[in-house]
N, C-alpha and C. Protein backbone atom coordinates (compact mmCIF):
# COMPACT_ATOMS: atom_id res chain seq x y z
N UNK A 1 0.84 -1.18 0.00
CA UNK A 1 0.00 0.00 0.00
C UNK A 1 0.88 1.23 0.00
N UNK A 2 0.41 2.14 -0.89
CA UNK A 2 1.37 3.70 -0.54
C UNK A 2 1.39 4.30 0.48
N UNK A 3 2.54 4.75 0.87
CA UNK A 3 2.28 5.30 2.29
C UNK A 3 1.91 7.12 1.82
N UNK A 4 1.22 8.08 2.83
CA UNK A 4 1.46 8.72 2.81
C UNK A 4 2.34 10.27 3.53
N UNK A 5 3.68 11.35 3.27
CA UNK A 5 4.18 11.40 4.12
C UNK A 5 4.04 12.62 4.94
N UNK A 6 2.39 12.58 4.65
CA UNK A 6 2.20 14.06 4.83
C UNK A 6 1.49 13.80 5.99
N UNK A 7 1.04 12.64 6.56
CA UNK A 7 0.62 12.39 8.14
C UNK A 7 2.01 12.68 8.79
N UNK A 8 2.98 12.27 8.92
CA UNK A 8 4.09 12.31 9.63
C UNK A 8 4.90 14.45 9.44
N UNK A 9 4.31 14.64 8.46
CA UNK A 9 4.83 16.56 8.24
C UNK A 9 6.40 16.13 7.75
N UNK A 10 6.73 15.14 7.50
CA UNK A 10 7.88 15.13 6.76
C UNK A 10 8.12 14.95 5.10
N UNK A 11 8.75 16.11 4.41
CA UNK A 11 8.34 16.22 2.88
C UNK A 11 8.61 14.46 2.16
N UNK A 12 8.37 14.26 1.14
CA UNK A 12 8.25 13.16 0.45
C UNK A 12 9.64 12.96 0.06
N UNK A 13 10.28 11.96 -0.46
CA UNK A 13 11.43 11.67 -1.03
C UNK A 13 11.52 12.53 -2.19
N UNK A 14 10.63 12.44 -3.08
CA UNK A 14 10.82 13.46 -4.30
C UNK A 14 10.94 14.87 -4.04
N UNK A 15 10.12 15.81 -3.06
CA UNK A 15 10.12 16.87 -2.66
C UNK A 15 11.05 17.70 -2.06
N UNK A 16 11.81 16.41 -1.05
CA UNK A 16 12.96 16.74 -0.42
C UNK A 16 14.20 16.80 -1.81
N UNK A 17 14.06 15.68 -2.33
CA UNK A 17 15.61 15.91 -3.47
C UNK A 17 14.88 16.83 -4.58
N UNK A 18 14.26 17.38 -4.95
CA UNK A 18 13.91 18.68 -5.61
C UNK A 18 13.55 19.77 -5.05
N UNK A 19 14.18 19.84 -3.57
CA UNK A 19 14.48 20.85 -2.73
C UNK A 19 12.70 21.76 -2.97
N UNK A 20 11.88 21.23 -2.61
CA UNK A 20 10.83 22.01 -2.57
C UNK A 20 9.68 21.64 -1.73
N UNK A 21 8.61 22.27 -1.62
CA UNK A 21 7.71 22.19 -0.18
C UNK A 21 6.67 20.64 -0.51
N UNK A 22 6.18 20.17 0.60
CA UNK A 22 5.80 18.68 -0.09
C UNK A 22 3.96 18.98 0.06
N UNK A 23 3.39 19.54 -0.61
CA UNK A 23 2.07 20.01 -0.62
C UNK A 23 0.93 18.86 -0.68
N UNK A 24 -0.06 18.98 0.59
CA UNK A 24 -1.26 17.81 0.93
C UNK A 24 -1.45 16.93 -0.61
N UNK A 25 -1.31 17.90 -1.80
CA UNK A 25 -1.81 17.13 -2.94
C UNK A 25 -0.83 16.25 -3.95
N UNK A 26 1.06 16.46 -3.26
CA UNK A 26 1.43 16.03 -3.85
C UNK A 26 1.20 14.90 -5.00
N UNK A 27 2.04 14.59 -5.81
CA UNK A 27 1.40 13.47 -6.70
C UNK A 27 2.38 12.20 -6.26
N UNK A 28 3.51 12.86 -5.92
CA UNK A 28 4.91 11.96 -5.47
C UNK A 28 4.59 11.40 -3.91
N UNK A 29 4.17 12.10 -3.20
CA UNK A 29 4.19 11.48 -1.88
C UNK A 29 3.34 10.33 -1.37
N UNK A 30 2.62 10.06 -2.46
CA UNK A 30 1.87 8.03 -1.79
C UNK A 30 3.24 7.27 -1.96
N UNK A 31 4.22 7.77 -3.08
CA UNK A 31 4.97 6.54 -3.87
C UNK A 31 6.23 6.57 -3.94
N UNK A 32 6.61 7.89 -3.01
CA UNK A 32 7.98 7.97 -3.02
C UNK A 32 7.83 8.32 -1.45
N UNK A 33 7.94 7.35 -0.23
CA UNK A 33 7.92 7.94 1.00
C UNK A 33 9.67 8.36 1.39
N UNK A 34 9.22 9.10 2.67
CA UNK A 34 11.12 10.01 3.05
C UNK A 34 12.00 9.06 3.38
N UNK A 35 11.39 7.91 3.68
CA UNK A 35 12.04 7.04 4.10
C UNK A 35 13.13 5.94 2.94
N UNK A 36 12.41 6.66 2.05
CA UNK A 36 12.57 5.56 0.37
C UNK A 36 13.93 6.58 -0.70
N UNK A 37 14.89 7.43 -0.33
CA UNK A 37 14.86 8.34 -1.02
C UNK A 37 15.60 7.94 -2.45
N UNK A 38 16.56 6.62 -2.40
CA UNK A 38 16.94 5.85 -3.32
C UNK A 38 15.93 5.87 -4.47
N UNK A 39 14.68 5.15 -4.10
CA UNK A 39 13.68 4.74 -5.20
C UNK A 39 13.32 6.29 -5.85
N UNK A 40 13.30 7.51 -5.50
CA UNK A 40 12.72 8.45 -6.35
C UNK A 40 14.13 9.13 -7.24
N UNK A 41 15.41 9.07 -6.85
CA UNK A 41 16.18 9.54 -6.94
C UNK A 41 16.44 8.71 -8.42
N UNK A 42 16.83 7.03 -8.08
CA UNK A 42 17.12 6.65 -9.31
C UNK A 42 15.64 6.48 -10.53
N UNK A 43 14.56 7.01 -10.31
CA UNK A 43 13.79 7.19 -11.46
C UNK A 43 13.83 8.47 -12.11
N UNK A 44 14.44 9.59 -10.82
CA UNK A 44 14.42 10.68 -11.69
C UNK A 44 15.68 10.88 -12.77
N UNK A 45 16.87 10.05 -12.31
CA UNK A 45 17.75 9.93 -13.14
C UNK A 45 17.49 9.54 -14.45
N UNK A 46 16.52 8.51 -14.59
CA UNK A 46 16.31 7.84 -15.83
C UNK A 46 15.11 8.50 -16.49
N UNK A 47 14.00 8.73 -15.37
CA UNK A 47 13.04 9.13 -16.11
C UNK A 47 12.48 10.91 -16.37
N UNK A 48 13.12 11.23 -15.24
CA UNK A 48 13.03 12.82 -15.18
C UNK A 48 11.76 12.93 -14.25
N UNK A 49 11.46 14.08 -12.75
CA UNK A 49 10.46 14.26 -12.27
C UNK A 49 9.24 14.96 -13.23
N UNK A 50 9.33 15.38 -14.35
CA UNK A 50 8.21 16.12 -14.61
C UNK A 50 7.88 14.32 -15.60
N UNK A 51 7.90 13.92 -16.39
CA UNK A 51 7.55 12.38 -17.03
C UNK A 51 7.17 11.61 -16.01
N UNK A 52 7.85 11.40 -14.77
CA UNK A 52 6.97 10.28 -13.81
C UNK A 52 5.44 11.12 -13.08
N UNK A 53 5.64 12.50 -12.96
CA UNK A 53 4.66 13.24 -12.82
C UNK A 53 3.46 13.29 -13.61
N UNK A 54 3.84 13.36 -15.06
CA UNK A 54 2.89 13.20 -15.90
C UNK A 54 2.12 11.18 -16.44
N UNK A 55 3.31 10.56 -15.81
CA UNK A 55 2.70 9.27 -16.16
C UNK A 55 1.59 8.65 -14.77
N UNK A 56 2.06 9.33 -13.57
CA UNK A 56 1.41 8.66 -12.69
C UNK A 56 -0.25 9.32 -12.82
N UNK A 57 -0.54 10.75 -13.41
CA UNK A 57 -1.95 11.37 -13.43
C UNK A 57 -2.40 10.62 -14.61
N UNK A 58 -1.65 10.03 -15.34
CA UNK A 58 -1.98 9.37 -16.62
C UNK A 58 -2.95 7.98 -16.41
N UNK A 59 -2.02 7.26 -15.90
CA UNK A 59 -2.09 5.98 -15.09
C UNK A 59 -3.46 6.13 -14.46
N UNK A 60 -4.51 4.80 -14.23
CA UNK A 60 -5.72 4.72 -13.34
C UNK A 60 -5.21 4.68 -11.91
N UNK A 61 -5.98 5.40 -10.71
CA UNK A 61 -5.54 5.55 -9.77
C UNK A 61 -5.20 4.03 -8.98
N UNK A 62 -5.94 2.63 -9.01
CA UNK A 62 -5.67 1.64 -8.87
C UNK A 62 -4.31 0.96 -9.49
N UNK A 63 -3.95 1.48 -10.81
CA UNK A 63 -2.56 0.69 -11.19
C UNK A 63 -1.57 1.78 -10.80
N UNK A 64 -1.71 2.79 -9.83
CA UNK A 64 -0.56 4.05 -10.28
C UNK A 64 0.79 3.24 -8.83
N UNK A 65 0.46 2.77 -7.81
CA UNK A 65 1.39 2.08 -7.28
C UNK A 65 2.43 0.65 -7.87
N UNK A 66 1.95 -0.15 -9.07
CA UNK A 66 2.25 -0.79 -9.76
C UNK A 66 3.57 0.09 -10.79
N UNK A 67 2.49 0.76 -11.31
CA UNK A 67 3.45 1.32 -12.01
C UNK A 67 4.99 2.44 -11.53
N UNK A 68 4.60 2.86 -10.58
CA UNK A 68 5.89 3.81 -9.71
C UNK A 68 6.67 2.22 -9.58
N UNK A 69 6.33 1.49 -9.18
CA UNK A 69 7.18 0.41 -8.64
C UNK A 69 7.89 -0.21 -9.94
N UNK A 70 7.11 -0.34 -10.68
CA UNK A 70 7.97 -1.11 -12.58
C UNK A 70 8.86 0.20 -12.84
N UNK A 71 8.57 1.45 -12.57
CA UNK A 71 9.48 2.46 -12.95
C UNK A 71 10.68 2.21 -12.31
N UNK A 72 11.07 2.16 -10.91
CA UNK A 72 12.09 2.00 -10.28
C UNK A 72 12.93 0.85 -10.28
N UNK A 73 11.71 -0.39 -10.33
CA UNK A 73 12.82 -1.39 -10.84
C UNK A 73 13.59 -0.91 -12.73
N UNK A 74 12.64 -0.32 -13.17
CA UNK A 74 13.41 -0.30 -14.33
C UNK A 74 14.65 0.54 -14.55
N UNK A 75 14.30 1.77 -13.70
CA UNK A 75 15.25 2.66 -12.99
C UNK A 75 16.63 2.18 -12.54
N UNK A 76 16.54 0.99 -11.95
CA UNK A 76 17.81 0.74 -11.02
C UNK A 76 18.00 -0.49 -12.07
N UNK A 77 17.71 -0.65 -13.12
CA UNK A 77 18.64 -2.28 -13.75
C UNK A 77 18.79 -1.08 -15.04
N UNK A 78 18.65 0.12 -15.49
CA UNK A 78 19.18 0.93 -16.58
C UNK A 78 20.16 1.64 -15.87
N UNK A 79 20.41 1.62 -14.60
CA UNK A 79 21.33 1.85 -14.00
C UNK A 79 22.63 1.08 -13.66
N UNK A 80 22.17 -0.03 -13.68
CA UNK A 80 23.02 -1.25 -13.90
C UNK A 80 23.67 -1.37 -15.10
N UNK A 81 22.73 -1.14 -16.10
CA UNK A 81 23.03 -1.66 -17.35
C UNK A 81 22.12 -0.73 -18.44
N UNK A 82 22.77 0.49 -18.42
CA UNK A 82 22.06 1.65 -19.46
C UNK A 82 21.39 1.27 -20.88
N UNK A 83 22.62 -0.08 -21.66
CA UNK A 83 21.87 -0.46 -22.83
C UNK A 83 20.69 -1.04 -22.44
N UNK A 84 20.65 -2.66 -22.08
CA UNK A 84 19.44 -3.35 -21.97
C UNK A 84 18.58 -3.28 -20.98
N UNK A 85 18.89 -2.76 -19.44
CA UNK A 85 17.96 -2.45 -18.45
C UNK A 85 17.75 -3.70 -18.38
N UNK A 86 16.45 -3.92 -17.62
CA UNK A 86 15.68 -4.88 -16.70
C UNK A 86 15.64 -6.26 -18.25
N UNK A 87 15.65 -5.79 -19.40
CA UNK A 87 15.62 -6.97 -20.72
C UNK A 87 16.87 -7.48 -20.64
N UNK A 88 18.13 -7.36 -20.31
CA UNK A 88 19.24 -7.60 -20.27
C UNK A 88 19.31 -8.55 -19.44
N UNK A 89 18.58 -8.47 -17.88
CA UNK A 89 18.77 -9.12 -16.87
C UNK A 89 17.53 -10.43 -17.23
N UNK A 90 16.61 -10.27 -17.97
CA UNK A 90 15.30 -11.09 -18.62
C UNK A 90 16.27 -12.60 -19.22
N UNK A 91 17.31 -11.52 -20.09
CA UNK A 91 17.87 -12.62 -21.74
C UNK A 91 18.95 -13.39 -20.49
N UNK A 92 19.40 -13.02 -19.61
CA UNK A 92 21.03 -13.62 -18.89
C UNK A 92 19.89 -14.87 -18.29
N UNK A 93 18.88 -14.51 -17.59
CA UNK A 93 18.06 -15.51 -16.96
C UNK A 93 17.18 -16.75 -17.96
N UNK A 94 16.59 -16.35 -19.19
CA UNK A 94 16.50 -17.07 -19.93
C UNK A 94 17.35 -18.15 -20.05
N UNK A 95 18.59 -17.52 -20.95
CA UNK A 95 19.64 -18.24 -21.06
C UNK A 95 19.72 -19.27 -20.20
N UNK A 96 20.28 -18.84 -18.98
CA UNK A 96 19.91 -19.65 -18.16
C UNK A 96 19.41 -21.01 -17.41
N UNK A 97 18.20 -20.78 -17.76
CA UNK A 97 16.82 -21.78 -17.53
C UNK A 97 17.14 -22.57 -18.83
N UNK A 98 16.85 -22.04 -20.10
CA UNK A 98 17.43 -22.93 -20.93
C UNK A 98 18.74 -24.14 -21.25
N UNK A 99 19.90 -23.70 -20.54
CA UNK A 99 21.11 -24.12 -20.31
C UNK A 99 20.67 -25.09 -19.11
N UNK A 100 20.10 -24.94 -18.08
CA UNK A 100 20.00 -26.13 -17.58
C UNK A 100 18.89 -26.86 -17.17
N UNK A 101 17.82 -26.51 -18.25
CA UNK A 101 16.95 -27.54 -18.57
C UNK A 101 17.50 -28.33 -19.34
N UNK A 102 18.21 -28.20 -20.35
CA UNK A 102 19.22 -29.41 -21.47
C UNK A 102 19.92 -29.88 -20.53
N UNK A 103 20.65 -29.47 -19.27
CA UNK A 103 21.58 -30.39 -18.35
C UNK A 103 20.18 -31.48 -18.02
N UNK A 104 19.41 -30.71 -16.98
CA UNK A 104 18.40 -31.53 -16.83
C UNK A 104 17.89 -32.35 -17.30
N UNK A 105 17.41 -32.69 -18.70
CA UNK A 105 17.08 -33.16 -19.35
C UNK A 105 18.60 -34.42 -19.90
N UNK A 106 19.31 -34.06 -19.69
CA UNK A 106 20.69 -34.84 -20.33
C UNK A 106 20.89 -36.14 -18.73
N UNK A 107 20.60 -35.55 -17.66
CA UNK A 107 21.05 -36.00 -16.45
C UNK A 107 19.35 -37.22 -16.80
N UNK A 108 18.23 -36.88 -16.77
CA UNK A 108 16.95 -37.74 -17.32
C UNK A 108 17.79 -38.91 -18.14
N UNK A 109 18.08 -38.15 -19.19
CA UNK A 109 18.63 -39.83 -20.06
C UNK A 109 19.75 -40.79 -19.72
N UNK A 110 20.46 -39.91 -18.60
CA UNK A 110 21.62 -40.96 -18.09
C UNK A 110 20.83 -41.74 -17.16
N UNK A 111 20.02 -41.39 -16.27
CA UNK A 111 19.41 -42.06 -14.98
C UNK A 111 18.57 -43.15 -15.90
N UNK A 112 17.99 -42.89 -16.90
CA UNK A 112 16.93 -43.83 -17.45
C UNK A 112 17.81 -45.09 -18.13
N UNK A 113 18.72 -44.52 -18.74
CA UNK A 113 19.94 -45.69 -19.39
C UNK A 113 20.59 -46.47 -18.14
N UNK A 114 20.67 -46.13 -17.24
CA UNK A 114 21.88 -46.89 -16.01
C UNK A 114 20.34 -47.60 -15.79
N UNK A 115 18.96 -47.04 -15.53
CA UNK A 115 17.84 -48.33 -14.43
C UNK A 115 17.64 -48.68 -15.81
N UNK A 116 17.74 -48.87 -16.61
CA UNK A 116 17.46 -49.95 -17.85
C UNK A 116 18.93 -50.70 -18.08
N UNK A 117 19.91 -50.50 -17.56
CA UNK A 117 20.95 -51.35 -17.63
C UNK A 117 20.88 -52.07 -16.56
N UNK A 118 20.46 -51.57 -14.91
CA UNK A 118 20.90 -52.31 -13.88
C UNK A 118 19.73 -53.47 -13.74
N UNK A 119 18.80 -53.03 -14.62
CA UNK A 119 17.71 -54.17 -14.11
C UNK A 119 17.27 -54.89 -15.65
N UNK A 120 18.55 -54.75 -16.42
CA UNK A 120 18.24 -56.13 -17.18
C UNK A 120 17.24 -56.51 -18.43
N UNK A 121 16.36 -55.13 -18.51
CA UNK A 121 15.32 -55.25 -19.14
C UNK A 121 15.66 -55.31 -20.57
N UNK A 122 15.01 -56.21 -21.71
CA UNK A 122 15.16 -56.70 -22.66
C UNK A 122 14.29 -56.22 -23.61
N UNK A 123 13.32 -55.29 -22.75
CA UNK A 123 12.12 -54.59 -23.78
C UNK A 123 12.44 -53.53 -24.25
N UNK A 124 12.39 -53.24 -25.22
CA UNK A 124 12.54 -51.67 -26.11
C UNK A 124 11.33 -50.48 -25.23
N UNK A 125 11.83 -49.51 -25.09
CA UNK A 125 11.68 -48.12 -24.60
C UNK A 125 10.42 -48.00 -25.42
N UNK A 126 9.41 -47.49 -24.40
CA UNK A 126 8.45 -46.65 -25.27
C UNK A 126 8.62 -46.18 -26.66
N UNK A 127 7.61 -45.99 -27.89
CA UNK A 127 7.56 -45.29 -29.13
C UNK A 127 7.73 -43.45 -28.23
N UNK A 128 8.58 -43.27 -29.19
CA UNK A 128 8.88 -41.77 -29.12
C UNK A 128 7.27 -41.30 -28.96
N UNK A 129 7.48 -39.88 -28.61
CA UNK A 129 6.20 -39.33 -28.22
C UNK A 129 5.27 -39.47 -27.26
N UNK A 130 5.62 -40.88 -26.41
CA UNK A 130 4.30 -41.36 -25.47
C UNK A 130 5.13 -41.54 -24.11
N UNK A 131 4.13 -40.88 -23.20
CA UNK A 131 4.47 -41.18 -21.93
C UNK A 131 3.96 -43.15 -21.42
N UNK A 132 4.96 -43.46 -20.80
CA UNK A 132 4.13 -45.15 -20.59
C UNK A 132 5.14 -45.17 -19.38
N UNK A 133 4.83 -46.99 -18.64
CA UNK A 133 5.37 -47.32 -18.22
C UNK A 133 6.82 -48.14 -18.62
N UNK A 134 7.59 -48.92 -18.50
CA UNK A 134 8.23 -50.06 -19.66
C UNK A 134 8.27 -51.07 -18.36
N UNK A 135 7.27 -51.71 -18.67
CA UNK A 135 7.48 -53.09 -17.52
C UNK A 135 7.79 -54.31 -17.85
N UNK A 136 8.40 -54.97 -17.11
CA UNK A 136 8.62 -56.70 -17.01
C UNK A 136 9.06 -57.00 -15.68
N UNK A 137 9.23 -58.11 -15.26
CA UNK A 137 8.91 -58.71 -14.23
C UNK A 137 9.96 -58.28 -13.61
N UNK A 138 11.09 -57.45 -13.88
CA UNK A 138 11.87 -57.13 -13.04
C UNK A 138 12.50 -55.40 -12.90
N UNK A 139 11.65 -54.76 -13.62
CA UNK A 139 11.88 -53.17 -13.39
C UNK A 139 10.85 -52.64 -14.05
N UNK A 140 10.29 -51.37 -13.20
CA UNK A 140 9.59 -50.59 -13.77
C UNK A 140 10.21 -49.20 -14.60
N UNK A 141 10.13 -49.01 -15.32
CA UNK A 141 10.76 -47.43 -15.67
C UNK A 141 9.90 -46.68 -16.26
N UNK A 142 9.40 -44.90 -15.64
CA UNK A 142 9.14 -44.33 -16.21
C UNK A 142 9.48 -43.60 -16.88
N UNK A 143 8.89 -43.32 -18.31
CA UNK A 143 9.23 -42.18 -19.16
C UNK A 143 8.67 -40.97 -19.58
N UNK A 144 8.63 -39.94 -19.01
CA UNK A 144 7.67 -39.18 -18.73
C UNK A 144 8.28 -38.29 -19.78
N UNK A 145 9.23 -37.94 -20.73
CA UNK A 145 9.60 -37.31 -21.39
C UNK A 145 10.24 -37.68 -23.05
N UNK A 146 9.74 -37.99 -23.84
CA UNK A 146 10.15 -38.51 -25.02
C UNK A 146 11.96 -38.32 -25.23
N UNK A 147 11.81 -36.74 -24.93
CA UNK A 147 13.36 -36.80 -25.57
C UNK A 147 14.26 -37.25 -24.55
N UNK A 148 13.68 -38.03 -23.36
CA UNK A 148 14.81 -38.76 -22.29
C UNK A 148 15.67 -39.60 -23.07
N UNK A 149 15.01 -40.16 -23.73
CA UNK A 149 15.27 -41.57 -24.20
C UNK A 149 16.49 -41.58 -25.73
N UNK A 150 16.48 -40.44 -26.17
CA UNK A 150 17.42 -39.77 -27.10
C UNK A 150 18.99 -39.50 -26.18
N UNK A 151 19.86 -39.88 -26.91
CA UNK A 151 21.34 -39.26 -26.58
C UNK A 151 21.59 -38.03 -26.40
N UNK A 152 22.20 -37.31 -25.36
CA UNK A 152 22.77 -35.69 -25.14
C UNK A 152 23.54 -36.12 -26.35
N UNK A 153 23.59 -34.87 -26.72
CA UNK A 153 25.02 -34.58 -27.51
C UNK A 153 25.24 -33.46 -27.59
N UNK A 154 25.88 -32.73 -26.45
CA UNK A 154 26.24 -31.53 -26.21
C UNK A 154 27.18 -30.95 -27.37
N UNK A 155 26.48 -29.78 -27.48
CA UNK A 155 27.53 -28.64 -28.31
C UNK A 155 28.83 -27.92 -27.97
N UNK A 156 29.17 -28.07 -26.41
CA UNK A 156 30.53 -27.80 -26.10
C UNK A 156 29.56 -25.96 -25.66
N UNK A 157 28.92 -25.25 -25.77
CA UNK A 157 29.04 -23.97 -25.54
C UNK A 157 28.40 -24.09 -24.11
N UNK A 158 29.08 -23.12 -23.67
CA UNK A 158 28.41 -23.04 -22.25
C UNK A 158 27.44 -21.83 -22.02
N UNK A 159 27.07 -21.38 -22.81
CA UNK A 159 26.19 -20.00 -22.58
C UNK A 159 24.87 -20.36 -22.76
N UNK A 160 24.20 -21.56 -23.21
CA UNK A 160 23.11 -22.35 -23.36
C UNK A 160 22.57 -21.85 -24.38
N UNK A 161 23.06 -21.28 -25.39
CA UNK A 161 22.68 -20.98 -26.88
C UNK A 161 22.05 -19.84 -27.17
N UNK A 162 21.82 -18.95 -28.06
CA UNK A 162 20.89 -17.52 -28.22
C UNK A 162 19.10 -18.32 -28.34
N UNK A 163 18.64 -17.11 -27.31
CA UNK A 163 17.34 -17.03 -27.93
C UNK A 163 16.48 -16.35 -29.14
């Protein structure tokens, strides 16, 4: 919830770093409290006080705390990283998830090859595409993933490939 900092008579974070009086109607003081002065400081860097001024009267009064808040995170990762911002930190995490879902998925086909070696089984692996059991009287194995049952064959890159 926004606080506001005009119960307490102390000017708003924005008011105070634009050195000016923090008036009952401010527009800054639900969303920038005195206590916060980081969060108004690095949006005005990026976004300028008169643009977050004009986006928050813009904004429906129900999404206008949402949005001060996507400003500042976006604020502080273009601060991080001026080219890509908060998309920069999106693509490194992608990457990511992608790179070791293929581990994941590679570590699936070793575990499924060793309990189909240790227990002997003589039956061929599910048809590609279908989840099943593979039973005989002496191991169960599930295959809950078609491409388990396919060989890794890693590409050697470690960045887990472009999206």
């Amino acid at each position: 919830m926004a606080s506001s900092s005009h119960s307490s008579n102390f000017p708003c974070a924005a008011c105070k770093f634009l050195r000016r009086k923090c008036m009952p109607d401010c527009v800054f003081a639900p969303y920038f409290p005195p206590e916060e002065p980081h969060k108004f400081i690095n949006v005005h860097k990026i976004f300028g006080a008169s643009n977050v001024s004009k986006l928050i009267n813009e904004v429906a009064p129900h999404q206008r705390e949402d949005a001060v808040n996507s400003l500042a995170y976006e604020a502080e990762a273009r601060l991080k990283d001026p080219v890509y911002g908060c998309v920069g930190a999106i693509s490194i995490l992608q990457r990511q998830v992608f790179r070791l879902q293929r581990e994941l998925d590679a570590i699936h086909a070793d575990l499924i090859r060793y309990a189909t070696a240790t227990c002997n089984c003589n039956e061929m692996p599910p048809p590609m595409g279908r989840t099943s059991f593979h039973q005989n009287s002496s191991c169960n194995i599930y295959y809950p993933n078609p491409h388990w049952n396919e060989p890794y064959e890693g590409n050697g890159r470690s960045d887990g490939g472009s999206l």
